[in-house]
C-alpha atoms as a PDB file:
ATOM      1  CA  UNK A   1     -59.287  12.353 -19.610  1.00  0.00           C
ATOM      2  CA  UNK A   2     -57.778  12.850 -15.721  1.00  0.00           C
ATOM      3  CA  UNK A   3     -58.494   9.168 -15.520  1.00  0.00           C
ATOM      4  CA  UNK A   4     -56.855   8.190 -18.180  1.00  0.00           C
ATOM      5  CA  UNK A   5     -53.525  10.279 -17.763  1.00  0.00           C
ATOM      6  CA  UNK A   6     -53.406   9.329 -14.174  1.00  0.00           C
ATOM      7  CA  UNK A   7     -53.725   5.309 -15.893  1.00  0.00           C
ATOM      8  CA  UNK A   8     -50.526   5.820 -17.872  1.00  0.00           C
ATOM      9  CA  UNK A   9     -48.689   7.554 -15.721  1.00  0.00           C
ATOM     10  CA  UNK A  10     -48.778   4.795 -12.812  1.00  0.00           C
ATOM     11  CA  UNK A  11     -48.238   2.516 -15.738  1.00  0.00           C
ATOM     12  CA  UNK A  12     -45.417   4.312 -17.242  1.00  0.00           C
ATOM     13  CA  UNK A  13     -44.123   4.279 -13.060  1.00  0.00           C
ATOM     14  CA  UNK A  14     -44.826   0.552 -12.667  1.00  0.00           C
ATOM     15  CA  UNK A  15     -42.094  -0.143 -15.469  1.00  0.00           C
ATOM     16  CA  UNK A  16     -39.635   2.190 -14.817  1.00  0.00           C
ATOM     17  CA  UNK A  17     -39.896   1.000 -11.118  1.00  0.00           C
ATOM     18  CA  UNK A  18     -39.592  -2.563 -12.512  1.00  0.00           C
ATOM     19  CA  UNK A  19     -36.389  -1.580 -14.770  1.00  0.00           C
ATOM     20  CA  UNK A  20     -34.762   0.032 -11.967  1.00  0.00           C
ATOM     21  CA  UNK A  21     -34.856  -2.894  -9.726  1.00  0.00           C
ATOM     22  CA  UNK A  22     -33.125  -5.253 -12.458  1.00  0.00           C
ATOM     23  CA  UNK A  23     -30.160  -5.966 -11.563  1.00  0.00           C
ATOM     24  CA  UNK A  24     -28.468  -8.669 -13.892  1.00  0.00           C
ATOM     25  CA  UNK A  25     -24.820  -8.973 -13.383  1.00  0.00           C
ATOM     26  CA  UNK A  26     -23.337  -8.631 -10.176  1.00  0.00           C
ATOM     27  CA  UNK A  27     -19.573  -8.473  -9.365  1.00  0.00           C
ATOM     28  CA  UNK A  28     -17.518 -11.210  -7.323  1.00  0.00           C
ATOM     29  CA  UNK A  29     -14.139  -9.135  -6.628  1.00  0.00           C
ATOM     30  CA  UNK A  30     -11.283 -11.061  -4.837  1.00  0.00           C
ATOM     31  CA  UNK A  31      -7.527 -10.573  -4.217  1.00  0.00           C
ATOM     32  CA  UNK A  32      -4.646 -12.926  -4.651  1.00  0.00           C
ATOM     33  CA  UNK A  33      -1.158 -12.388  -3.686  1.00  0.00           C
ATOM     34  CA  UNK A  34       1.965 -12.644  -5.980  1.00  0.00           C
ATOM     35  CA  UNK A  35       4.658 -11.645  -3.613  1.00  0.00           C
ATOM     36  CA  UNK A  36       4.798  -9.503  -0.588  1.00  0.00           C
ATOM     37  CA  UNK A  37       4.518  -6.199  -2.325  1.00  0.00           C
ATOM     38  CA  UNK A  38       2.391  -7.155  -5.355  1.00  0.00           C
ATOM     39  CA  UNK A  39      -1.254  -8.869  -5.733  1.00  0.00           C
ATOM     40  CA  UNK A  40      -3.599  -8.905  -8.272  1.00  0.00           C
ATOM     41  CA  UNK A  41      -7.479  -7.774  -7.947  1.00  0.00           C
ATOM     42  CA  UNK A  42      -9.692 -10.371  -9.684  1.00  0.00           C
ATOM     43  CA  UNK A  43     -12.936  -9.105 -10.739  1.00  0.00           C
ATOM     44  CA  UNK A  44     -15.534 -11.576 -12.379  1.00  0.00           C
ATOM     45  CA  UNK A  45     -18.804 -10.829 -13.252  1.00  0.00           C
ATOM     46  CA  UNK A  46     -22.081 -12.695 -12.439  1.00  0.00           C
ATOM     47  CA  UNK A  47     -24.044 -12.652 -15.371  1.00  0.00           C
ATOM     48  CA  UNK A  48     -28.040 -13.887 -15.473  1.00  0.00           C
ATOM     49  CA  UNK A  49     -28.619 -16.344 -18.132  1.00  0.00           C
ATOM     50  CA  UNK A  50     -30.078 -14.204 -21.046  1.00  0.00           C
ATOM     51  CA  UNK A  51     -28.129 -11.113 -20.205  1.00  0.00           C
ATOM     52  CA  UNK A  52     -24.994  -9.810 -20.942  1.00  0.00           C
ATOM     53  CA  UNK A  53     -22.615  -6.691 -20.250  1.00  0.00           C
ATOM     54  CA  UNK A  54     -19.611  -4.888 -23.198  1.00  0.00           C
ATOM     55  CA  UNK A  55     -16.038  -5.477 -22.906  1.00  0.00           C
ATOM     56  CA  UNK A  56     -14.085  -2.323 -22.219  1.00  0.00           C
ATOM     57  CA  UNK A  57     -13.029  -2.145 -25.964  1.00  0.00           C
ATOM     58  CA  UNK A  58     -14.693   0.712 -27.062  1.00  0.00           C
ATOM     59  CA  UNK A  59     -16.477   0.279 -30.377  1.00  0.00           C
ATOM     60  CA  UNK A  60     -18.100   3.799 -32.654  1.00  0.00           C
ATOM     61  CA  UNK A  61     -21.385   3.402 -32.101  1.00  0.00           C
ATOM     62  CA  UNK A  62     -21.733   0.957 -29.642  1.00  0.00           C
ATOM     63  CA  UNK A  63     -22.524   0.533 -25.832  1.00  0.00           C
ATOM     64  CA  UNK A  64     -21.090   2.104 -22.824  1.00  0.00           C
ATOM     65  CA  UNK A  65     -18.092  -0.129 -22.480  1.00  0.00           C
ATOM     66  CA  UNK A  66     -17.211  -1.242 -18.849  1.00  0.00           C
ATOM     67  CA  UNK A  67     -14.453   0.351 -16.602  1.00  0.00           C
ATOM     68  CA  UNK A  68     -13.065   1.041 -13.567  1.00  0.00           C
ATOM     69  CA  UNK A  69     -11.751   4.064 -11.826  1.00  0.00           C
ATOM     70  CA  UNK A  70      -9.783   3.384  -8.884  1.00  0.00           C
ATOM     71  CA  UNK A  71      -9.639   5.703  -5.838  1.00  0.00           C
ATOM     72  CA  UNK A  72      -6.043   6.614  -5.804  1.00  0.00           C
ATOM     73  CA  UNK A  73      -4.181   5.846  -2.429  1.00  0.00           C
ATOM     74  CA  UNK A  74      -0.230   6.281  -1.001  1.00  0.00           C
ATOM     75  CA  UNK A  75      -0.683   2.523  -0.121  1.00  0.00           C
ATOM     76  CA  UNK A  76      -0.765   1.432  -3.324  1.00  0.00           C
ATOM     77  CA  UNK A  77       0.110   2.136  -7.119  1.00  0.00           C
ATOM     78  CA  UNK A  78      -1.971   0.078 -10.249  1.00  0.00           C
ATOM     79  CA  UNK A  79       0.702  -1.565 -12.564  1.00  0.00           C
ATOM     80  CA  UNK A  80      -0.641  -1.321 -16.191  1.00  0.00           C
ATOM     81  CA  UNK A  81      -4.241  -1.273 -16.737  1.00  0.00           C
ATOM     82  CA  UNK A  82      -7.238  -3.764 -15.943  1.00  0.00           C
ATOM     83  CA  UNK A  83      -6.579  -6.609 -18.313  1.00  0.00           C
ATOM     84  CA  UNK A  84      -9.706  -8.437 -19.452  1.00  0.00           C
ATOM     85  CA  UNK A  85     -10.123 -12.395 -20.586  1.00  0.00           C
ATOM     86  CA  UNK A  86     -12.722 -14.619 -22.111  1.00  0.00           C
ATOM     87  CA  UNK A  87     -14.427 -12.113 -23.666  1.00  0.00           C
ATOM     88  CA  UNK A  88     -15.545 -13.028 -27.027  1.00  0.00           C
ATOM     89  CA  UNK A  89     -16.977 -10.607 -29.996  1.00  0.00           C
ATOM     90  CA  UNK A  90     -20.536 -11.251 -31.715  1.00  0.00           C
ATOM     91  CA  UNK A  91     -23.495  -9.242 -33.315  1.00  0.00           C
ATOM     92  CA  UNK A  92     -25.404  -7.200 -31.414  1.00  0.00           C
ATOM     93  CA  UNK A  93     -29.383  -6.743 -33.067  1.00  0.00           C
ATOM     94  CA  UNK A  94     -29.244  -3.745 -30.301  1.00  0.00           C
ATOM     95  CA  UNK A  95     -26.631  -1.561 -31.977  1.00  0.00           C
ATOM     96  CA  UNK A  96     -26.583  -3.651 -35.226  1.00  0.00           C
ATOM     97  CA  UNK A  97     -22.700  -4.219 -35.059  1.00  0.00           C
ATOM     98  CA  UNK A  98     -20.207  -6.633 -33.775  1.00  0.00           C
ATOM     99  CA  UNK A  99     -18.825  -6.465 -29.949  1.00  0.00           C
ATOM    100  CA  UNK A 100     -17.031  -7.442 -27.529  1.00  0.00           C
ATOM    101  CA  UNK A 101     -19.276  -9.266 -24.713  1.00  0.00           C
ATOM    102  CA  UNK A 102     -18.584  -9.554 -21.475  1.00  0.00           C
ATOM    103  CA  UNK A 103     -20.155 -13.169 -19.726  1.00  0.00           C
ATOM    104  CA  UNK A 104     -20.168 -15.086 -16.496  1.00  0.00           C
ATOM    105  CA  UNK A 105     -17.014 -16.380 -17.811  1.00  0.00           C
ATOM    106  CA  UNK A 106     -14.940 -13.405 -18.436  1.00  0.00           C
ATOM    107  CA  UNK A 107     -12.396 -12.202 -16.125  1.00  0.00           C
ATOM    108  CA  UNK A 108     -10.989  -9.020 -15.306  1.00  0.00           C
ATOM    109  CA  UNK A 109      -7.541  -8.355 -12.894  1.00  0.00           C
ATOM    110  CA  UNK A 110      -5.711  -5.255 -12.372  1.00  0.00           C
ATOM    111  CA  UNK A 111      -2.282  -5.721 -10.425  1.00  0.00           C
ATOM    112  CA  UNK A 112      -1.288  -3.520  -7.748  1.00  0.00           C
ATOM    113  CA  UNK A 113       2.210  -3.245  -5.894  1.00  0.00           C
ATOM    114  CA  UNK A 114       2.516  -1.833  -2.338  1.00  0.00           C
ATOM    115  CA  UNK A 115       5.153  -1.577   0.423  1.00  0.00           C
ATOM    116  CA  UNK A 116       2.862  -2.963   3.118  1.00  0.00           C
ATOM    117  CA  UNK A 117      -0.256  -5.007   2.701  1.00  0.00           C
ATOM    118  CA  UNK A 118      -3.296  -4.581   5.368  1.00  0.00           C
ATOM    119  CA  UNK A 119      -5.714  -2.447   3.531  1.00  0.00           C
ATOM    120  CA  UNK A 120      -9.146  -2.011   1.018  1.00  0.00           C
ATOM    121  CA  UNK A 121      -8.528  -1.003  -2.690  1.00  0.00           C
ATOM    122  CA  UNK A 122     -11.637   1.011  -3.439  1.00  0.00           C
ATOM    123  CA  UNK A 123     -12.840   1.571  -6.770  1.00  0.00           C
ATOM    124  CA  UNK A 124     -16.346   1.815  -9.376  1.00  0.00           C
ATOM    125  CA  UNK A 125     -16.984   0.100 -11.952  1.00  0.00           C
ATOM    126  CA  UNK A 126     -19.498   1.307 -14.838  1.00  0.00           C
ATOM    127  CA  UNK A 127     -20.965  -0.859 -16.918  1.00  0.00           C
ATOM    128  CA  UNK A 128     -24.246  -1.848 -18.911  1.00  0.00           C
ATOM    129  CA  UNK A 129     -26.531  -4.718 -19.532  1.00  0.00           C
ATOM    130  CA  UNK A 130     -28.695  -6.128 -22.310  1.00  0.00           C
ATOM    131  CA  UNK A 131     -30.227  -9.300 -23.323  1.00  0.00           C
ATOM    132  CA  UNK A 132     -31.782  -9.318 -26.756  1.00  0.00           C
ATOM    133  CA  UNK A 133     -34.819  -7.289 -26.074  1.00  0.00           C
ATOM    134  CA  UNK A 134     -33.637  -4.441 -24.358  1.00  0.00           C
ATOM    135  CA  UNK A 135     -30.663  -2.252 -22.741  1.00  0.00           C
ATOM    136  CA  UNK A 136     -30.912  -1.297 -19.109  1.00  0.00           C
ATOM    137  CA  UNK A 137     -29.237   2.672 -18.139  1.00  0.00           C
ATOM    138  CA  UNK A 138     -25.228   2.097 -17.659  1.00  0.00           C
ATOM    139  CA  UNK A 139     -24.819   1.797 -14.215  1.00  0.00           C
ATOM    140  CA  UNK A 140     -22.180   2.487 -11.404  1.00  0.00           C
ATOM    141  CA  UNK A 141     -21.542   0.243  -8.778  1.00  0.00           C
ATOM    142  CA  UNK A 142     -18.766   1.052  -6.146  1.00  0.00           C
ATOM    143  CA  UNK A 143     -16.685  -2.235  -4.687  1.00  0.00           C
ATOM    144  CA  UNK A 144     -13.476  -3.044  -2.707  1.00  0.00           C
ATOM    145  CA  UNK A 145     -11.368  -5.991  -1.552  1.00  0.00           C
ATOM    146  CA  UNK A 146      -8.783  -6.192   1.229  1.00  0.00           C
ATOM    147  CA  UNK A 147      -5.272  -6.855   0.428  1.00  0.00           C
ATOM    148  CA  UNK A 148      -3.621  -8.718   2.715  1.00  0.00           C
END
């Protein structure tokens, strides 16, 4: 009986080891400038074929949508909020409704205005993937870009 608890816990281990180490979308973040006091923070996800990630429309019943908290600075101010693109809506077997689905091809961009450029924008971004046999734990990874 030790024997056999011992079995499925290293094999219960093995795949939550396994699941932790997935790591299916990964985030390209760049800036571009629109003026000398005002840029815009492009974020676009990486996305393994398979996989996919929620738009951050929030929907009863659904996933964890994706968003951003910014780490607020006197170098800059956020105009508006993070606008999202090429996102597109479909069912989802996993919560058995339709959502809004984030792919490699989706863009996100938040616009910041400052009075001089020369430093990082920090923020995290929370998010979680699927593909259509199972949901990894939302997740928070923490990014920056330099605005220059």
């Amino acid at each position: 009986m030790k024997k056999l608890f011992i079995l499925l816990l290293s094999v219960i281990s093995f795949f939550g080891v396994n699941a932790q180490k997935q790591n299916p979308i990964t985030w390209q973040v760049t800036y571009k400038s629109i003026s000398a006091t005002e840029g815009e923070i492009i974020i676009i996800p990486k996305v393994e074929k398979g996989w996919h990630s929620y738009s951050q429309k929030v929907t009863a019943d659904g996933p964890v949508p994706t968003s951003f908290n910014f780490t607020e600075s006197k170098q800059y101010t956020l105009v508006g909020k993070v606008e999202e693109s090429n996102v597109h809506e479909e069912f989802d077997k996993a919560f058995d409704a339709k959502i809004f689905v984030v792919t490699d091809k989706s863009v996100f961009k938040q616009k910041v205005k400052f009075a001089k450029a020369g430093f990082n924008v920090a923020f995290k971004i929370e998010f979680m993937c699927c593909n259509d046999q199972m949901c990894l734990p939302p997740k928070t990874n923490e990014l920056s870009v330099k605005v220059q």
